[in-house]
PDB file of N, CA and C in Angstrom:
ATOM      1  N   UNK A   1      -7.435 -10.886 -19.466  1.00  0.00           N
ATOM      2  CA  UNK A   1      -8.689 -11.511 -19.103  1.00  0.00           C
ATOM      3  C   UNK A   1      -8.479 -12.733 -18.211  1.00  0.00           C
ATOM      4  N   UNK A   2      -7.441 -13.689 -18.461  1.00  0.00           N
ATOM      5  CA  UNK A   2      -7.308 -14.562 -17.227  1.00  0.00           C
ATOM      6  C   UNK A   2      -6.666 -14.775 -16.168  1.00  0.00           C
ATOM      7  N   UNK A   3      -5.747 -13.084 -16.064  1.00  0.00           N
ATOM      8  CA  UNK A   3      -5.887 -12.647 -14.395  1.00  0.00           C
ATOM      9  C   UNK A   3      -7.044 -12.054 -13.844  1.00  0.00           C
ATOM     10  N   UNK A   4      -7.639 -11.600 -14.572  1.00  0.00           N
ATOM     11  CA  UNK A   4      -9.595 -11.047 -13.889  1.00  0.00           C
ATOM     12  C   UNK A   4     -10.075 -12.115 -13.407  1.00  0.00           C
ATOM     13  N   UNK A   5     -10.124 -13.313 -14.212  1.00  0.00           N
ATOM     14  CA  UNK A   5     -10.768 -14.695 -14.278  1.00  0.00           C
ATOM     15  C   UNK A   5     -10.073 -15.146 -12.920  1.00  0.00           C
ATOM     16  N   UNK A   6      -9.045 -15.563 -13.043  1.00  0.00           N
ATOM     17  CA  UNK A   6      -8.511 -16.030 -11.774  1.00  0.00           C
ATOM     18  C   UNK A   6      -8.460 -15.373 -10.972  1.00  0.00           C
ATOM     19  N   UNK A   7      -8.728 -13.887 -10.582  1.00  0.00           N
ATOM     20  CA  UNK A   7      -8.233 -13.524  -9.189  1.00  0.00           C
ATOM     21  C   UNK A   7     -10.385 -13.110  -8.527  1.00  0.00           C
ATOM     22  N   UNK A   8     -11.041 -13.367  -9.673  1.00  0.00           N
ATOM     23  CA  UNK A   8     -12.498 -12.976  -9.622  1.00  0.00           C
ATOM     24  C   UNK A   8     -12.671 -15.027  -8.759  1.00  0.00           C
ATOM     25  N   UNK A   9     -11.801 -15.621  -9.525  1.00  0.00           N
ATOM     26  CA  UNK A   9     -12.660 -17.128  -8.758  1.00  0.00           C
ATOM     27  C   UNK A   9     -11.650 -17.136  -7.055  1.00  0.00           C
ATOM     28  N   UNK A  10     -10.352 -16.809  -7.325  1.00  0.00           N
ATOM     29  CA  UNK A  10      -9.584 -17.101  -5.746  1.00  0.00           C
ATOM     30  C   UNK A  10     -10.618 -15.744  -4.604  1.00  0.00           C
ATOM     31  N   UNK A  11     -11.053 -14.934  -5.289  1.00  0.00           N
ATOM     32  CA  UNK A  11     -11.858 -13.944  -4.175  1.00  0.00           C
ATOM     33  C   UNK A  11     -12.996 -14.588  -3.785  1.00  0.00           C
ATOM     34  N   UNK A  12     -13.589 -15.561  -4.944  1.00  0.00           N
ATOM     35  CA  UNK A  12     -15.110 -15.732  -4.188  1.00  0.00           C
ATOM     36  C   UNK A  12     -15.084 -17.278  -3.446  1.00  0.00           C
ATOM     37  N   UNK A  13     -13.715 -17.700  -3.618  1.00  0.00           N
ATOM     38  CA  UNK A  13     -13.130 -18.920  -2.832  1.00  0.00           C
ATOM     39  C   UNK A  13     -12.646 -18.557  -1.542  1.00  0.00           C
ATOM     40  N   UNK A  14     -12.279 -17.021  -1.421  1.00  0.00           N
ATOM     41  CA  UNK A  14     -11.761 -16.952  -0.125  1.00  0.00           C
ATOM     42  C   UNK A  14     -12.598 -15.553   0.405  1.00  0.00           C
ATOM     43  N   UNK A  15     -13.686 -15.068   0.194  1.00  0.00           N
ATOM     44  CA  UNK A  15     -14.782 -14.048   0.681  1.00  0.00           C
ATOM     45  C   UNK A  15     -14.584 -14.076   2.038  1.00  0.00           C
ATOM     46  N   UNK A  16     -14.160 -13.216   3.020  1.00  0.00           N
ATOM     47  CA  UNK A  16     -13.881 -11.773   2.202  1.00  0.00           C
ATOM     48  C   UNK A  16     -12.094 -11.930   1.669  1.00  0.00           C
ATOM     49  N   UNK A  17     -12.030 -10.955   0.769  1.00  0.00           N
ATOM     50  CA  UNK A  17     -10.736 -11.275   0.474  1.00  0.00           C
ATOM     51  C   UNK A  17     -10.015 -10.172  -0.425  1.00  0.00           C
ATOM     52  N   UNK A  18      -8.445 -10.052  -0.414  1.00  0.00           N
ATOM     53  CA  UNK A  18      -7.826  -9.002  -1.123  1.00  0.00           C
ATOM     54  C   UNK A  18      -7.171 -10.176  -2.155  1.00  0.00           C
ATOM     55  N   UNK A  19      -7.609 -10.089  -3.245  1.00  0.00           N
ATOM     56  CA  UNK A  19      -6.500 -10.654  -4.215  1.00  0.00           C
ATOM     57  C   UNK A  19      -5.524 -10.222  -5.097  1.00  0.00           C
ATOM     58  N   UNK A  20      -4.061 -10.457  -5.335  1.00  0.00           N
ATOM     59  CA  UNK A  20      -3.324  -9.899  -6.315  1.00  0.00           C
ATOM     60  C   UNK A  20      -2.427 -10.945  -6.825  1.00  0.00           C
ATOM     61  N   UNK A  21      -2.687 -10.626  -8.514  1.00  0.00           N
ATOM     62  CA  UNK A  21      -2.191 -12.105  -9.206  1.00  0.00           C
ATOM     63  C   UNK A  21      -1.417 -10.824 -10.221  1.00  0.00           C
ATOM     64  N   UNK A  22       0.003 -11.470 -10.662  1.00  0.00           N
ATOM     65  CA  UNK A  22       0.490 -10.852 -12.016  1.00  0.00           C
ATOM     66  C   UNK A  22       0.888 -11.616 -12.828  1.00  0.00           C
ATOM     67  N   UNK A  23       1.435 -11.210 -14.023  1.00  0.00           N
ATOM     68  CA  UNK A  23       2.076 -12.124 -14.986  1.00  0.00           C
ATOM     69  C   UNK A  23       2.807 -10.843 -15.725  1.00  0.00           C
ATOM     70  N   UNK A  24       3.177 -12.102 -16.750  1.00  0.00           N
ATOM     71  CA  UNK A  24       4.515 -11.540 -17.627  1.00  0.00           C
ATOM     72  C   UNK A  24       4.018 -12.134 -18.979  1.00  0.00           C
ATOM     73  N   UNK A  25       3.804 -11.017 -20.172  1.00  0.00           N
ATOM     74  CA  UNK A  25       3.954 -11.323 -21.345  1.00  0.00           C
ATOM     75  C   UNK A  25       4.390 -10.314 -22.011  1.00  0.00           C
ATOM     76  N   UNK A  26       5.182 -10.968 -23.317  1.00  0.00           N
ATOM     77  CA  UNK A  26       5.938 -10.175 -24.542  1.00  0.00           C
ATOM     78  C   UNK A  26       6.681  -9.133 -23.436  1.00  0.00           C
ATOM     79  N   UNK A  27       7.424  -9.377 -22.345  1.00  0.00           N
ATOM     80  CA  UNK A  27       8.262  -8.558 -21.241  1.00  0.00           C
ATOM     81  C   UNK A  27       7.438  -7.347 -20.877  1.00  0.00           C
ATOM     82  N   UNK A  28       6.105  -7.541 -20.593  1.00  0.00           N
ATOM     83  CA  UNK A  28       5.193  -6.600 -19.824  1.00  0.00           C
ATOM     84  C   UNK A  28       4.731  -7.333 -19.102  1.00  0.00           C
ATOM     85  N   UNK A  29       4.982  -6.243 -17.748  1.00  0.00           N
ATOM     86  CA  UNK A  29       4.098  -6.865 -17.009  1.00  0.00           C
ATOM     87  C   UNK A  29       2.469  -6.620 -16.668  1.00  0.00           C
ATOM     88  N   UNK A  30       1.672  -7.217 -15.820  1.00  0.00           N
ATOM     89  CA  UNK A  30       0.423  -7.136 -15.591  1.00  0.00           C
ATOM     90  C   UNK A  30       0.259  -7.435 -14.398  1.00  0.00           C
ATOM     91  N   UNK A  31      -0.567  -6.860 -13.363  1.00  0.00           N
ATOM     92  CA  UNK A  31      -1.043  -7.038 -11.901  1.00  0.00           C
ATOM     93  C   UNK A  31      -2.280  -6.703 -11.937  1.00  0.00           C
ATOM     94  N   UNK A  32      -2.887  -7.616 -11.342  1.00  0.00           N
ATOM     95  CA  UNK A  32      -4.390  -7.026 -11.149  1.00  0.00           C
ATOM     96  C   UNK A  32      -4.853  -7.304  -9.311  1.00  0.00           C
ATOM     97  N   UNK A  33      -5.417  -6.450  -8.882  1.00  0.00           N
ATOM     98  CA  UNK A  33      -5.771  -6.590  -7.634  1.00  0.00           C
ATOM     99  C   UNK A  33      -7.041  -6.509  -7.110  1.00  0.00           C
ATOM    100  N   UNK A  34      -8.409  -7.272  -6.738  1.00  0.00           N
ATOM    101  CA  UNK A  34      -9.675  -7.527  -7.139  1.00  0.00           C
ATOM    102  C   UNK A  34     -10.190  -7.432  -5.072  1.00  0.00           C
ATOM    103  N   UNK A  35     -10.616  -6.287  -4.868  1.00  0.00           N
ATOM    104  CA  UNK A  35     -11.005  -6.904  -3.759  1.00  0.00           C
ATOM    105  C   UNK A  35     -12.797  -7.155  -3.500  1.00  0.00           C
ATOM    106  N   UNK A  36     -12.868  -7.994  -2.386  1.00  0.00           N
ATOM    107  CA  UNK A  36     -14.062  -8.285  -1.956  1.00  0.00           C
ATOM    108  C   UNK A  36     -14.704  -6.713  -1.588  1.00  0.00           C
ATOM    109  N   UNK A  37     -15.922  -6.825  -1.893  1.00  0.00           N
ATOM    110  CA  UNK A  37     -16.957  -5.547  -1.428  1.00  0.00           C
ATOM    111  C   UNK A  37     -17.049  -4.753  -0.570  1.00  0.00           C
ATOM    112  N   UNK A  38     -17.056  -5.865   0.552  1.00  0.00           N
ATOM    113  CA  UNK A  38     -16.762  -5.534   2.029  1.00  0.00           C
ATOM    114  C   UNK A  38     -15.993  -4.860   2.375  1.00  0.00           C
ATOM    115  N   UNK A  39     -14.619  -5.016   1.826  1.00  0.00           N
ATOM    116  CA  UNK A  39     -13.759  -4.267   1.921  1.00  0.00           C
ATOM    117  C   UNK A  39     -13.542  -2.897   1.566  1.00  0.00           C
ATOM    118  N   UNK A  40     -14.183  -2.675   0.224  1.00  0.00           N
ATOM    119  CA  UNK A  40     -14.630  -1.357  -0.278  1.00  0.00           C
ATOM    120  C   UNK A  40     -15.717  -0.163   1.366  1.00  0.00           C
ATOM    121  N   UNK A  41     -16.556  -1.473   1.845  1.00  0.00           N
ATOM    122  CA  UNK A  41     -17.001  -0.484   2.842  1.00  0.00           C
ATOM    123  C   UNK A  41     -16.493  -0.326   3.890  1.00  0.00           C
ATOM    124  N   UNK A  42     -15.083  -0.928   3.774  1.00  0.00           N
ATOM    125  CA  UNK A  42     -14.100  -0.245   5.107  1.00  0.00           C
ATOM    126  C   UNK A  42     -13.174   0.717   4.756  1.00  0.00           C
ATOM    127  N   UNK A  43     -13.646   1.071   3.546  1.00  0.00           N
ATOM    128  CA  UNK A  43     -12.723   2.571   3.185  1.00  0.00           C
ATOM    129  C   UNK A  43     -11.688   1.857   2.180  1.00  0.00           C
ATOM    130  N   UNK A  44     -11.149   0.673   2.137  1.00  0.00           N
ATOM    131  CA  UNK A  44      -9.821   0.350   1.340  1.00  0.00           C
ATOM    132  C   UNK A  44     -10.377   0.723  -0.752  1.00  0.00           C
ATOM    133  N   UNK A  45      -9.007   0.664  -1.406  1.00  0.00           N
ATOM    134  CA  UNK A  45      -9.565   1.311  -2.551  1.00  0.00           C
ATOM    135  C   UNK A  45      -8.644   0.371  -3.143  1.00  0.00           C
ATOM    136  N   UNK A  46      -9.228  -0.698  -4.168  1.00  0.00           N
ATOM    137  CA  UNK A  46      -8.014  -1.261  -4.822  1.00  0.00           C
ATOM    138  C   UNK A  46      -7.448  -0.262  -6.290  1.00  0.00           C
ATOM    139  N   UNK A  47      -8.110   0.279  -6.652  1.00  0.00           N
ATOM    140  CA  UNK A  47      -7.479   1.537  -7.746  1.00  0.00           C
ATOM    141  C   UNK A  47      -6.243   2.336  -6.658  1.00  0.00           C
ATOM    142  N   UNK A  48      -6.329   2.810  -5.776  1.00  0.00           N
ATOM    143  CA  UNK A  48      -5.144   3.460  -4.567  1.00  0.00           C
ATOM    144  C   UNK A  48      -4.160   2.607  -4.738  1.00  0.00           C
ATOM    145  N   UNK A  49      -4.442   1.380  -4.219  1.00  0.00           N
ATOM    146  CA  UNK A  49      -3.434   0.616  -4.028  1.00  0.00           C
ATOM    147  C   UNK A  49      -2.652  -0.075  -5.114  1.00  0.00           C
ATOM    148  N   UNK A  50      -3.186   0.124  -6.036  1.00  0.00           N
ATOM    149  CA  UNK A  50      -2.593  -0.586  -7.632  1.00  0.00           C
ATOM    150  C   UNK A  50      -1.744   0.134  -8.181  1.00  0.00           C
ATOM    151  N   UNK A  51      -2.087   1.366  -7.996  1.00  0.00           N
ATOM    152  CA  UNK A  51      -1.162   2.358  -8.031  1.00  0.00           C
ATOM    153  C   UNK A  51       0.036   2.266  -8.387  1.00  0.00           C
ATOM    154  N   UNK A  52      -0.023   2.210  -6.353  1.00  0.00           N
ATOM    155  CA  UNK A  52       0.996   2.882  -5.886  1.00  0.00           C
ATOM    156  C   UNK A  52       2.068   0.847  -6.290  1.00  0.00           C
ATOM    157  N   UNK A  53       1.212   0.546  -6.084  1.00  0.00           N
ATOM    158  CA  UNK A  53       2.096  -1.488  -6.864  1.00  0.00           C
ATOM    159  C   UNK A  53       2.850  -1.049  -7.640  1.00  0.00           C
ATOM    160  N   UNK A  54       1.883  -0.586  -8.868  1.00  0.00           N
ATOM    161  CA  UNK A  54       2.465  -0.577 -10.391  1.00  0.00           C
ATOM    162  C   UNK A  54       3.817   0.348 -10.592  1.00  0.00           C
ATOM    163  N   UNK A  55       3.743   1.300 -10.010  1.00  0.00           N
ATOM    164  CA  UNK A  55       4.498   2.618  -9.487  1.00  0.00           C
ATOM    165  C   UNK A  55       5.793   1.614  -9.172  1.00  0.00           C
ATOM    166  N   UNK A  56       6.198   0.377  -8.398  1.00  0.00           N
ATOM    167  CA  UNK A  56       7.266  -0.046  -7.934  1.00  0.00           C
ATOM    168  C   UNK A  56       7.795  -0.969  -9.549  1.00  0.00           C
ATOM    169  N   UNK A  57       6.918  -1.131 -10.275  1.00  0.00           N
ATOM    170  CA  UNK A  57       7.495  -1.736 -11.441  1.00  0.00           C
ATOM    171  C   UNK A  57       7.758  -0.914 -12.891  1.00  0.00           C
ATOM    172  N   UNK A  58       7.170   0.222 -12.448  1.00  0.00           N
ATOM    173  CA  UNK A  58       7.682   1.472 -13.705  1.00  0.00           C
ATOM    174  C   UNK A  58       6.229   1.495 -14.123  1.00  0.00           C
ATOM    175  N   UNK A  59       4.757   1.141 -14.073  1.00  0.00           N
ATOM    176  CA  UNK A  59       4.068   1.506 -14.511  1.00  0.00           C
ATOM    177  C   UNK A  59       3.125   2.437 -14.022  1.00  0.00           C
ATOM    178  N   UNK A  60       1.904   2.072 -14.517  1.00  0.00           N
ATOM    179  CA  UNK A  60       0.385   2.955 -14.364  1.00  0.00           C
ATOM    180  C   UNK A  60      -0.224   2.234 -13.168  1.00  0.00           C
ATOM    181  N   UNK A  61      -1.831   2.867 -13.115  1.00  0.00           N
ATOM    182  CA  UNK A  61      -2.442   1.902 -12.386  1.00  0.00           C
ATOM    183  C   UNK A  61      -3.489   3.104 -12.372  1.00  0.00           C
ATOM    184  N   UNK A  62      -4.568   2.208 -11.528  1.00  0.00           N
ATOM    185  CA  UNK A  62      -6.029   3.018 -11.164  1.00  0.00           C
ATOM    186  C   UNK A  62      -7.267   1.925 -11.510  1.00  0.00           C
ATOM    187  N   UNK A  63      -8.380   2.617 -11.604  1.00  0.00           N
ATOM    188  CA  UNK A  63      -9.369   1.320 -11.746  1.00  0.00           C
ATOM    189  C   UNK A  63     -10.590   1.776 -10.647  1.00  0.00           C
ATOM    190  N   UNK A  64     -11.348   0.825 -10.272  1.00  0.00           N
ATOM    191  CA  UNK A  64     -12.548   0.769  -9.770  1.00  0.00           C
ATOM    192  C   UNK A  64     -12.159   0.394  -8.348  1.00  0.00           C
ATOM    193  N   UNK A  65     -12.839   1.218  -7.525  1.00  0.00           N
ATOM    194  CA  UNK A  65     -12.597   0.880  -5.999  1.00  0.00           C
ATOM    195  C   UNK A  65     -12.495  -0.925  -5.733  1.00  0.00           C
ATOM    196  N   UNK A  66     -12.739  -1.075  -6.422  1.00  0.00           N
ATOM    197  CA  UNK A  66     -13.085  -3.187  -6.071  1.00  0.00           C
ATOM    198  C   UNK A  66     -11.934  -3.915  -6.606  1.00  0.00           C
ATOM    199  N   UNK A  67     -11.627  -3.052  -7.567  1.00  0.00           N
ATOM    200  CA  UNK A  67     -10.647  -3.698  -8.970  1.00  0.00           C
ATOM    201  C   UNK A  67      -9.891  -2.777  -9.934  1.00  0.00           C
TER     202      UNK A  67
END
């Protein structure tokens, strides 16, 4: 919840905008990647692209075109 939090306030600080924040707890990791709207209507997909992120650290990924 407070990589949503933080990468939901650095997007509407920097509109339009791609954000990606991670962290590390109990040796998991977490990435979240939140983009501006706009961007959604230029075709980009942040579920695509989280992916293929998570994919470079051994995990999952997917989500909502925005987030």
């Amino acid at each position: 919840d407070e990589l949503l939090d933080l990468s939901d306030r650095l997007k509407q600080q920097h509109a339009p905008a791609a954000v990606v924040v991670g962290g590390r707890e109990d040796g998991n990791a977490s990435l979240v990647l939140n983009f501006d709207n706009s961007l959604e209507q230029r075709g980009l997909n942040a579920g695509a692209v989280i992916k293929e992120a998570a994919a470079l650290i051994g995990g999952g990924g997917g989500g909502r075109p925005t987030m």
